[in-house]
PDB file of N, CA and C in Angstrom:
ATOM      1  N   UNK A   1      46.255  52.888 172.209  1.00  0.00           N
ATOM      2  CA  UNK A   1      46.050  51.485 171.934  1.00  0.00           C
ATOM      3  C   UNK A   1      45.207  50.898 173.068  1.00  0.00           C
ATOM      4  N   UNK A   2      44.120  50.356 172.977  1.00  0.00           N
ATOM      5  CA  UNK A   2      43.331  49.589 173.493  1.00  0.00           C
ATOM      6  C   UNK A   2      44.256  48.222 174.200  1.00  0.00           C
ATOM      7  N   UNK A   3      43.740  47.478 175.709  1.00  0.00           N
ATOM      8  CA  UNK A   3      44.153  46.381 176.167  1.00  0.00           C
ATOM      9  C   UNK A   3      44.380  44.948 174.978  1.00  0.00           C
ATOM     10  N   UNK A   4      43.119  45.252 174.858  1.00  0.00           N
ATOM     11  CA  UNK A   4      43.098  43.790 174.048  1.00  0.00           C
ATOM     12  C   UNK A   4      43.702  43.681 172.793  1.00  0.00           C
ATOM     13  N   UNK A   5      43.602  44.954 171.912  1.00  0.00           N
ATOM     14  CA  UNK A   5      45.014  45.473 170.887  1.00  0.00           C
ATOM     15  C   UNK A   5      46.452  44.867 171.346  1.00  0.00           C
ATOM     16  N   UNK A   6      46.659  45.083 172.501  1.00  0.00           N
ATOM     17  CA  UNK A   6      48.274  45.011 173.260  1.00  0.00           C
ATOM     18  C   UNK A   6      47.897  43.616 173.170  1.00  0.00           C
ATOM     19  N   UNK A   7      46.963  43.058 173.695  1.00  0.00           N
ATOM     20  CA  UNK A   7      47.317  41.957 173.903  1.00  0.00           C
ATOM     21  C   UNK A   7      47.214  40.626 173.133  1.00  0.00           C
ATOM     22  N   UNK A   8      46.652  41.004 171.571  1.00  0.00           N
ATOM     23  CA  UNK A   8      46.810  40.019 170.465  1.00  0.00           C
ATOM     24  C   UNK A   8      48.302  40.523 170.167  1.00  0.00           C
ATOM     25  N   UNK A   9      48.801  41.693 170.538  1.00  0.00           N
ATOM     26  CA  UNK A   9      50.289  42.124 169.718  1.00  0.00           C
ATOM     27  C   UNK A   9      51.161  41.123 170.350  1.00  0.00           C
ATOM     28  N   UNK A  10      51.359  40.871 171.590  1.00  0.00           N
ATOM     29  CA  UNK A  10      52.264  40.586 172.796  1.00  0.00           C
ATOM     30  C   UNK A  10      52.029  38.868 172.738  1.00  0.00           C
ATOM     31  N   UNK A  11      50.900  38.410 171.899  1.00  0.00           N
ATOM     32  CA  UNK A  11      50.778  36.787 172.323  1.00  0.00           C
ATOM     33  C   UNK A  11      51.862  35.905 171.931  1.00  0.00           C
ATOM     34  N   UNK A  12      52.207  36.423 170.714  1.00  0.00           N
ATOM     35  CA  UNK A  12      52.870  35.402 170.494  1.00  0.00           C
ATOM     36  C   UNK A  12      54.555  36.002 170.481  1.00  0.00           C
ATOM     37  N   UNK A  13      54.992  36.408 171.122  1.00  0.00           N
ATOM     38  CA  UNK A  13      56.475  37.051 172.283  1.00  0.00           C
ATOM     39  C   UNK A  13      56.581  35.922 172.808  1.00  0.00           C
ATOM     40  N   UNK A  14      58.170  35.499 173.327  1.00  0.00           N
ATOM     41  CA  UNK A  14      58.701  34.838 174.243  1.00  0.00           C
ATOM     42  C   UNK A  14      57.989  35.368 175.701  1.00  0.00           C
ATOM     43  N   UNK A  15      57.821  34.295 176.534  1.00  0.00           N
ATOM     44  CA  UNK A  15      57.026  34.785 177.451  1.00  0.00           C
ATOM     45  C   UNK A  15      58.509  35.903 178.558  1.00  0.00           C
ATOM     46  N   UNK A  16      59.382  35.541 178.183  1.00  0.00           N
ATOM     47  CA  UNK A  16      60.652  36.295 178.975  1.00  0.00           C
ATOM     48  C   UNK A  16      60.896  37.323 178.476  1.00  0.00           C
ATOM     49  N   UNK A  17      60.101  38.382 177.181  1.00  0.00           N
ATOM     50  CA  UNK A  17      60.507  39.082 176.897  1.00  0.00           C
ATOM     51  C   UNK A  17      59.677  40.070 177.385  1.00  0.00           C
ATOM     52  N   UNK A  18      61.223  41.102 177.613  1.00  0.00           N
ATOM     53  CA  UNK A  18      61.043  42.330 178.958  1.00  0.00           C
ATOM     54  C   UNK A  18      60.597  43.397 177.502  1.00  0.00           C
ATOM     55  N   UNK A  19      59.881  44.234 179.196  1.00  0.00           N
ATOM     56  CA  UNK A  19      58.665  45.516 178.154  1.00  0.00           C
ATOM     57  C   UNK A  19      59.812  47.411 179.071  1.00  0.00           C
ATOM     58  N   UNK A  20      59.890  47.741 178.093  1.00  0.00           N
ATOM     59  CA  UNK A  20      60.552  48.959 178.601  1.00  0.00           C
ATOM     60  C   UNK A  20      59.687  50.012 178.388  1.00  0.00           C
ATOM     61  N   UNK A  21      59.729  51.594 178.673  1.00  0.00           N
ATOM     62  CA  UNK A  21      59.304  52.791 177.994  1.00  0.00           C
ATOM     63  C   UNK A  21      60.685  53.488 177.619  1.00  0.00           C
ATOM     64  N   UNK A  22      60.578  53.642 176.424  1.00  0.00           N
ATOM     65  CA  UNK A  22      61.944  54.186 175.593  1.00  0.00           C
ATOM     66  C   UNK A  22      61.745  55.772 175.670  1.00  0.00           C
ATOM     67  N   UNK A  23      62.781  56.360 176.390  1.00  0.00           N
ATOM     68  CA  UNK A  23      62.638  57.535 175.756  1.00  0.00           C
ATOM     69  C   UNK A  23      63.714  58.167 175.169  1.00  0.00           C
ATOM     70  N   UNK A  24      64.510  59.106 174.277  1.00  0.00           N
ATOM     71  CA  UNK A  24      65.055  60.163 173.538  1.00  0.00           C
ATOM     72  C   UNK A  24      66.892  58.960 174.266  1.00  0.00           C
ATOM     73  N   UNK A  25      66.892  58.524 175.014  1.00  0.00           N
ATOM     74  CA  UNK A  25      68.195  58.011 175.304  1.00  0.00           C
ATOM     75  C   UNK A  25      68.279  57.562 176.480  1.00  0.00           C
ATOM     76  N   UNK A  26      67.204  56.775 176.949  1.00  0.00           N
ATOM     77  CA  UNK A  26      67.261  55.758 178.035  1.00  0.00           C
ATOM     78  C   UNK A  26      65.849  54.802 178.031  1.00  0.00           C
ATOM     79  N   UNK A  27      66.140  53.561 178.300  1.00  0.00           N
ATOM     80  CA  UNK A  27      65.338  52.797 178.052  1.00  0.00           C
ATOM     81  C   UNK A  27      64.767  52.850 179.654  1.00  0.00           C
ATOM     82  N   UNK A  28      63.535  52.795 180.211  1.00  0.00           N
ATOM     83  CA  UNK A  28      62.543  53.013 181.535  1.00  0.00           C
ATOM     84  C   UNK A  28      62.071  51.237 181.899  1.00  0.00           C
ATOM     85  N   UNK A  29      62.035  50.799 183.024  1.00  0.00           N
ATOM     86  CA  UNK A  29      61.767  49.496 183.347  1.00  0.00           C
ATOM     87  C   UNK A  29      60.021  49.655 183.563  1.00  0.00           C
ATOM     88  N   UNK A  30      59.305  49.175 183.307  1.00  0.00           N
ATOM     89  CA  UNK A  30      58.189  49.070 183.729  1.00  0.00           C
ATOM     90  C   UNK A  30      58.104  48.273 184.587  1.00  0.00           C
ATOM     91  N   UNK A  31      56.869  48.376 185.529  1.00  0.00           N
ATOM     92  CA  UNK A  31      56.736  48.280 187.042  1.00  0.00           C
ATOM     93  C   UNK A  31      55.395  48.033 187.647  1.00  0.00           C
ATOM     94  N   UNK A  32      54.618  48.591 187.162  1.00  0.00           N
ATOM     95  CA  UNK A  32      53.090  48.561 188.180  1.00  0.00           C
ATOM     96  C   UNK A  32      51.876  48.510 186.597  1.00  0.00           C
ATOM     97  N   UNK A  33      50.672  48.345 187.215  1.00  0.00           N
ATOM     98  CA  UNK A  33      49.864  48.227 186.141  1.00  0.00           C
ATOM     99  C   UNK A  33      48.458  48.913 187.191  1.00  0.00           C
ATOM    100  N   UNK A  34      47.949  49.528 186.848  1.00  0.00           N
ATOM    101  CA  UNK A  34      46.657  50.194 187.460  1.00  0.00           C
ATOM    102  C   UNK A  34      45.797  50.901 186.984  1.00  0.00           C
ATOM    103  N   UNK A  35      44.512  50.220 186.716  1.00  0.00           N
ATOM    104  CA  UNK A  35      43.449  51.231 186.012  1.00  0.00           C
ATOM    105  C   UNK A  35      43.114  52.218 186.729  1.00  0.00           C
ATOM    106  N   UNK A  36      42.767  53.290 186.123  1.00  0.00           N
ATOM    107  CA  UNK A  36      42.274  54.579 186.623  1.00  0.00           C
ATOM    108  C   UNK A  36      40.617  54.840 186.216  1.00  0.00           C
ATOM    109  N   UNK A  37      40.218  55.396 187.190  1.00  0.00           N
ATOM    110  CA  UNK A  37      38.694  55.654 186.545  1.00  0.00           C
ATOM    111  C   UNK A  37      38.323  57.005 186.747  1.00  0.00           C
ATOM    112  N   UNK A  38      39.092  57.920 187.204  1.00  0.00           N
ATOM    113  CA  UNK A  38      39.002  59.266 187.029  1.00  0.00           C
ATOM    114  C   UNK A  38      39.954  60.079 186.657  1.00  0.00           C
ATOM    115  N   UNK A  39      40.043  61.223 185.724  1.00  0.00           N
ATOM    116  CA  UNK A  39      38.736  61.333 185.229  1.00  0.00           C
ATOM    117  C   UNK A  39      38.362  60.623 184.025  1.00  0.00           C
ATOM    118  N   UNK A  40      39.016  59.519 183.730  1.00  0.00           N
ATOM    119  CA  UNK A  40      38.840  58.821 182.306  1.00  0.00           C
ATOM    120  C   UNK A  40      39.555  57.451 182.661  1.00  0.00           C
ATOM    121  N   UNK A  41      38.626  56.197 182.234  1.00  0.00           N
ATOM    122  CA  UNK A  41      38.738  55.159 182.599  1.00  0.00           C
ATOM    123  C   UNK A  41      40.122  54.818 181.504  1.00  0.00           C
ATOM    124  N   UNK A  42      41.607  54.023 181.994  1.00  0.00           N
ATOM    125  CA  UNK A  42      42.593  54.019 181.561  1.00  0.00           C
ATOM    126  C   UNK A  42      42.629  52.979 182.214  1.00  0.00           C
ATOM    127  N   UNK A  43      44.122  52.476 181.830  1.00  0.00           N
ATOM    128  CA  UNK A  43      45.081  51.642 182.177  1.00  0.00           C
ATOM    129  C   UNK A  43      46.322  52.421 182.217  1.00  0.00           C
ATOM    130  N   UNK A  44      47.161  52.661 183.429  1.00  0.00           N
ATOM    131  CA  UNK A  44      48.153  53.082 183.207  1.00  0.00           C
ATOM    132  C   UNK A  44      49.522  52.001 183.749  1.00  0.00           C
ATOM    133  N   UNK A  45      50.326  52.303 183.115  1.00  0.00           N
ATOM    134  CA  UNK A  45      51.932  51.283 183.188  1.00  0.00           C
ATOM    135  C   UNK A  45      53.028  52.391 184.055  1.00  0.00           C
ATOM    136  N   UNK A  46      53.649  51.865 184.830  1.00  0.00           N
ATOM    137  CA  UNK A  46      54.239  52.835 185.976  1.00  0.00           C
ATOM    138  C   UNK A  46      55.721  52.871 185.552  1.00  0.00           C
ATOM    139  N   UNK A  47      56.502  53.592 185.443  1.00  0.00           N
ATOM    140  CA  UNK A  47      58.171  53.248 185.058  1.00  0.00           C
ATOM    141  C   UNK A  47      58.606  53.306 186.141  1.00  0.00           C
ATOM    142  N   UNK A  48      59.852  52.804 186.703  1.00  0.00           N
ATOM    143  CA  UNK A  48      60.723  52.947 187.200  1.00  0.00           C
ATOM    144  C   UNK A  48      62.360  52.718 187.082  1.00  0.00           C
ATOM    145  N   UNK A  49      62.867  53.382 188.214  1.00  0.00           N
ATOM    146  CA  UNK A  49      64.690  53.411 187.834  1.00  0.00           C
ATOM    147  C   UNK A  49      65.321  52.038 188.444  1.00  0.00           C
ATOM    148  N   UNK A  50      64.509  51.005 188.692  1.00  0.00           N
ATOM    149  CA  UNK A  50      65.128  50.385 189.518  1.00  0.00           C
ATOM    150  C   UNK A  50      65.592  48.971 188.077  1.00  0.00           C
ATOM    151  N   UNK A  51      65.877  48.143 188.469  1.00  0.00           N
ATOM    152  CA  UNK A  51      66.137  46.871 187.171  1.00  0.00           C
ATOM    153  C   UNK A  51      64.945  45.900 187.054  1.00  0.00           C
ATOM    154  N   UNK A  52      64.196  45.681 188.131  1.00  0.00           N
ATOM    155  CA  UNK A  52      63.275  44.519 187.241  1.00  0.00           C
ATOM    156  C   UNK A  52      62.525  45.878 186.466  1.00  0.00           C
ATOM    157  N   UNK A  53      61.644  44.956 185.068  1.00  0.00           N
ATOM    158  CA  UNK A  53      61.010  45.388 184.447  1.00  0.00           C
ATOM    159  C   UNK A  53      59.721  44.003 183.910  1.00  0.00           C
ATOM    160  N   UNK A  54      58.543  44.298 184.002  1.00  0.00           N
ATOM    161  CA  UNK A  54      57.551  43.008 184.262  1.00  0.00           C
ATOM    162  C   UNK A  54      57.690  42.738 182.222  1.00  0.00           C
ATOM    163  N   UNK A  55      57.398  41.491 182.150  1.00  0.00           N
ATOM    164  CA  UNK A  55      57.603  40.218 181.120  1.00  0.00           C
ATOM    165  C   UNK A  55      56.655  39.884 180.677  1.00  0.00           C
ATOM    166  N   UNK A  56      56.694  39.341 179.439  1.00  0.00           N
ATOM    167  CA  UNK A  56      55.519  39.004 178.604  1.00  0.00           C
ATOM    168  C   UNK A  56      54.373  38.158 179.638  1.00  0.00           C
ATOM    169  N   UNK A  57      54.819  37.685 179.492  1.00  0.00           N
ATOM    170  CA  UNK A  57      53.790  36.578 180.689  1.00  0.00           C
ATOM    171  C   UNK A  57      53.166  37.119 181.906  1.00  0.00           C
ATOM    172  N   UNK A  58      53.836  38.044 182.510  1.00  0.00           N
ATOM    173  CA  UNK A  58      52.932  39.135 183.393  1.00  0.00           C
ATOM    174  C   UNK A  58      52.749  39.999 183.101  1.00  0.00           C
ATOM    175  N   UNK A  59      52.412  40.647 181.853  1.00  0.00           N
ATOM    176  CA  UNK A  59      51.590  41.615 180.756  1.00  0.00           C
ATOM    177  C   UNK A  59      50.233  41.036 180.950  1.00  0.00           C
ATOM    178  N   UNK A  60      50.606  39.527 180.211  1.00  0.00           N
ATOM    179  CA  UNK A  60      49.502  38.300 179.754  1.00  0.00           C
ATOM    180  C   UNK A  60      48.560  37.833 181.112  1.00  0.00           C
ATOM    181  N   UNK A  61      49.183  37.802 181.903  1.00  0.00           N
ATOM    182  CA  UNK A  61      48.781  37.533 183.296  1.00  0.00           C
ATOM    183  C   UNK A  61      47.835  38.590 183.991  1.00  0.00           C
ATOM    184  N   UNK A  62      48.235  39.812 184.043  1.00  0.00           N
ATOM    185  CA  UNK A  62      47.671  41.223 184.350  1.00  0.00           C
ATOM    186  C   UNK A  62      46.499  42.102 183.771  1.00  0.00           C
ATOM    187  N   UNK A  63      47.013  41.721 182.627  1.00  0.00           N
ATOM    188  CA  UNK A  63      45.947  42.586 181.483  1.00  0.00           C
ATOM    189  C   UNK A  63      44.864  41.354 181.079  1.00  0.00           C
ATOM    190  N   UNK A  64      44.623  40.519 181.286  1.00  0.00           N
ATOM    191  CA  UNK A  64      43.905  39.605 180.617  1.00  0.00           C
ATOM    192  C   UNK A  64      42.725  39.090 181.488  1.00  0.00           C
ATOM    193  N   UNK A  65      42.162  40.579 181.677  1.00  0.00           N
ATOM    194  CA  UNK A  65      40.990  40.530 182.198  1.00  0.00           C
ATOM    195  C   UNK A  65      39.360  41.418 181.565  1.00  0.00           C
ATOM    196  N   UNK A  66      38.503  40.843 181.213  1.00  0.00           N
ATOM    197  CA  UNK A  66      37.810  41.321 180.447  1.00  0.00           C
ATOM    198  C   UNK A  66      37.250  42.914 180.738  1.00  0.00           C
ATOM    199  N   UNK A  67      37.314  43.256 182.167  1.00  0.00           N
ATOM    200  CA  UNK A  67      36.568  44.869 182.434  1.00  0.00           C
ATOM    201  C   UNK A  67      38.157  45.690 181.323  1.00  0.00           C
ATOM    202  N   UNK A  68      39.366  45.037 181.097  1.00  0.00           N
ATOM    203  CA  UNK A  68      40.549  45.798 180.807  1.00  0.00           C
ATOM    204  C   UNK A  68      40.201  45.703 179.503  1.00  0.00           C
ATOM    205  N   UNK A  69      39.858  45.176 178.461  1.00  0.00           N
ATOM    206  CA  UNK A  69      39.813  44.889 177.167  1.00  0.00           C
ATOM    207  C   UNK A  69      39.818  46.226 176.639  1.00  0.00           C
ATOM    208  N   UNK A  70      38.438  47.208 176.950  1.00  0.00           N
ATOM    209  CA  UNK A  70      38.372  48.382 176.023  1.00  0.00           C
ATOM    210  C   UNK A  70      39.412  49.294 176.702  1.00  0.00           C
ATOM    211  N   UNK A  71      40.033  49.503 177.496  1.00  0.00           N
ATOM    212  CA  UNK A  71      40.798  50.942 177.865  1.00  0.00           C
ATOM    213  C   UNK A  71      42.175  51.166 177.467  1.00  0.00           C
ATOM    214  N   UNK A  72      41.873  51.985 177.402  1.00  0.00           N
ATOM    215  CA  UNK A  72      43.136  52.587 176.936  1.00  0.00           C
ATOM    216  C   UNK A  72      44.502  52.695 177.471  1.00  0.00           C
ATOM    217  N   UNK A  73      45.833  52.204 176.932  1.00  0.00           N
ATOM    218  CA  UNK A  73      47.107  52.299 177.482  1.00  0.00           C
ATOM    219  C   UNK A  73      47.862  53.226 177.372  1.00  0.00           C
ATOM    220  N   UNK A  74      48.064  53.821 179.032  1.00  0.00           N
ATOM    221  CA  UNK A  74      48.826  55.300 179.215  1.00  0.00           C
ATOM    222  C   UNK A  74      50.662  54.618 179.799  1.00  0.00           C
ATOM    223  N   UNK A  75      51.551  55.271 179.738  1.00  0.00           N
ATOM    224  CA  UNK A  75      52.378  55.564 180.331  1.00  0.00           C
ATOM    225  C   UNK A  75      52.682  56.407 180.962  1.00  0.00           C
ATOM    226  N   UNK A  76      53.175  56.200 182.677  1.00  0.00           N
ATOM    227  CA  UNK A  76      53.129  57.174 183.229  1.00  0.00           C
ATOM    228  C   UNK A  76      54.709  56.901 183.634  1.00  0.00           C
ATOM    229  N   UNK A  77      55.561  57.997 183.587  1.00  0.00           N
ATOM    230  CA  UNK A  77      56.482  58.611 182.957  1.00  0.00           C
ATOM    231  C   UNK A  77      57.468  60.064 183.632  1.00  0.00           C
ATOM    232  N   UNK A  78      57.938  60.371 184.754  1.00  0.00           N
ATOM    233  CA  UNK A  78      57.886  61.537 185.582  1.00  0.00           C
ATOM    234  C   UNK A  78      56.569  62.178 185.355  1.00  0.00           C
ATOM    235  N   UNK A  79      55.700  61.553 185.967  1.00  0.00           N
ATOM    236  CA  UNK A  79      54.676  62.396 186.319  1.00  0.00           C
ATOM    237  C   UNK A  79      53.730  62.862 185.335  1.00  0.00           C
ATOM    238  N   UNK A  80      54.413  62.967 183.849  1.00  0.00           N
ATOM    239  CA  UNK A  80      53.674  62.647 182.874  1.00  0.00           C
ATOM    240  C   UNK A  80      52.954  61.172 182.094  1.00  0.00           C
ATOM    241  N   UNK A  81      52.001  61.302 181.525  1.00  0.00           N
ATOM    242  CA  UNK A  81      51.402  60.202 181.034  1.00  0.00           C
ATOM    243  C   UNK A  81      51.523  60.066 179.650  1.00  0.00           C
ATOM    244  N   UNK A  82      51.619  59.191 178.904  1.00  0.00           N
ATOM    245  CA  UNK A  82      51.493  58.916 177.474  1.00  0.00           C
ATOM    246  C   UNK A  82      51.092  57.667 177.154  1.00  0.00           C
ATOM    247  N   UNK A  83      50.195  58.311 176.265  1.00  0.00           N
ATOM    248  CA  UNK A  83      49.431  57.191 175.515  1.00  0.00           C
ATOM    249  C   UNK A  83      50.090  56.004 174.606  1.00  0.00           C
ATOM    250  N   UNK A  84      50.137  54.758 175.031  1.00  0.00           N
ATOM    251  CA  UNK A  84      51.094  53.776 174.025  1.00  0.00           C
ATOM    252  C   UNK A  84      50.459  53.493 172.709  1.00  0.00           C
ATOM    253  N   UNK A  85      51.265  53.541 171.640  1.00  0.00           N
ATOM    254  CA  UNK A  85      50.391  53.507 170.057  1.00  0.00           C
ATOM    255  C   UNK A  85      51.624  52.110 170.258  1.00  0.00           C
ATOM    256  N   UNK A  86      52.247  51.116 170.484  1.00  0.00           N
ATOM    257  CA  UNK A  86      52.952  50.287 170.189  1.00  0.00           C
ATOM    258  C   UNK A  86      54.036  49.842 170.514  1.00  0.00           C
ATOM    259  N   UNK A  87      54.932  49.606 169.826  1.00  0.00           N
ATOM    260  CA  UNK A  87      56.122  48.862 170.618  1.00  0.00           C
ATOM    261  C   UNK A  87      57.093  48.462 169.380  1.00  0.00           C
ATOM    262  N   UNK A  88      58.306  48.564 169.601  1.00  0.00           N
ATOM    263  CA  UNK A  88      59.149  47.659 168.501  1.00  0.00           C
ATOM    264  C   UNK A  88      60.244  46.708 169.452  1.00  0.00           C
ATOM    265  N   UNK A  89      60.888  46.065 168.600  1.00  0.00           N
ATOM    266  CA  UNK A  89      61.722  44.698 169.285  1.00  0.00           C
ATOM    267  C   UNK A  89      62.759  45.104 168.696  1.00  0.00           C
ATOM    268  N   UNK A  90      63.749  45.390 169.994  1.00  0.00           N
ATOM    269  CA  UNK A  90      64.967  45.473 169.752  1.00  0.00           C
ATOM    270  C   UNK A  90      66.094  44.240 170.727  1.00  0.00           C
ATOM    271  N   UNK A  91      66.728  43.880 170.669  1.00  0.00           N
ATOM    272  CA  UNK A  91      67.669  43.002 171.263  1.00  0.00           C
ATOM    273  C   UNK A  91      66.898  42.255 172.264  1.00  0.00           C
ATOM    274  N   UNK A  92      65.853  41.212 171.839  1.00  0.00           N
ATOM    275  CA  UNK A  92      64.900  40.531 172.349  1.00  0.00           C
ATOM    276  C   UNK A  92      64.212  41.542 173.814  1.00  0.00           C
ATOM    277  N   UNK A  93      63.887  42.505 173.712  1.00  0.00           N
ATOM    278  CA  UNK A  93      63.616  43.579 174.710  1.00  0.00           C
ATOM    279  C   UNK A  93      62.157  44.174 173.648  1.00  0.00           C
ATOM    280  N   UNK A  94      61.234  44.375 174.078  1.00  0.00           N
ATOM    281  CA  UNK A  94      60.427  45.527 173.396  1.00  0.00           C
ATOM    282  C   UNK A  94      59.596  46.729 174.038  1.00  0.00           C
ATOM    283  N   UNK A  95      60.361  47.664 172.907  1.00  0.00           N
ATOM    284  CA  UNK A  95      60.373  49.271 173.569  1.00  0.00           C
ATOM    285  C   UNK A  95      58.694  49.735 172.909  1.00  0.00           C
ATOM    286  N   UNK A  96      58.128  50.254 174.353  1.00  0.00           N
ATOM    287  CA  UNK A  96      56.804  50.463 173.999  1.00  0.00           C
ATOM    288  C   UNK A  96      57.204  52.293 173.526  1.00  0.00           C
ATOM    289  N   UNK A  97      56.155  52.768 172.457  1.00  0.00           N
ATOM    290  CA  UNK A  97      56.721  54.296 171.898  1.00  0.00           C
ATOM    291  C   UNK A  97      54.854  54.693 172.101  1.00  0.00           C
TER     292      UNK A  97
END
């Protein structure tokens, strides 16, 4: 999924609603945001174990810059990366898959 994809999805969200990476039986806090330009220009989203997890409004805040529009959204994940195709809303929380 492209930035600017995410970010017509995410506009109209409560700006308090928290962004997780879901996996197989634990929900992941997201944390950092950093484009990459080698070897392939990305956007990647950082998880961590700790409790904050960043909010609609600093999605909106972060990503809403025009060099970000075309790249692509990775999750990075123990060390692995994955590509985000989306998100669903569960208990005002939405789990990016």
């Amino acid at each position: 999924m492209l930035v600017i994809d995410f970010l017509q999805l995410i506009a109209d969200l409560r700006k308090k609603t928290t962004f997780y990476y879901r996996t197989d039986d634990q929900n992941w806090p997201l944390l950092f945001i950093q484009p990459e330009t080698q070897p392939e220009q990305q956007l990647v989203l950082t998880t961590t174990t700790g409790t904050k997890t960043l909010q609609q409004w600093e999605l909106l805040f972060l990503l809403n810059q025009p060099a970000y529009y075309q790249l692509p959204i990775f999750v990075s994940h123990q060390g692995q990366e994955q590509p985000v195709f989306g998100f669903r809303m569960v208990n005002q929380q939405a789990w990016l898959h």
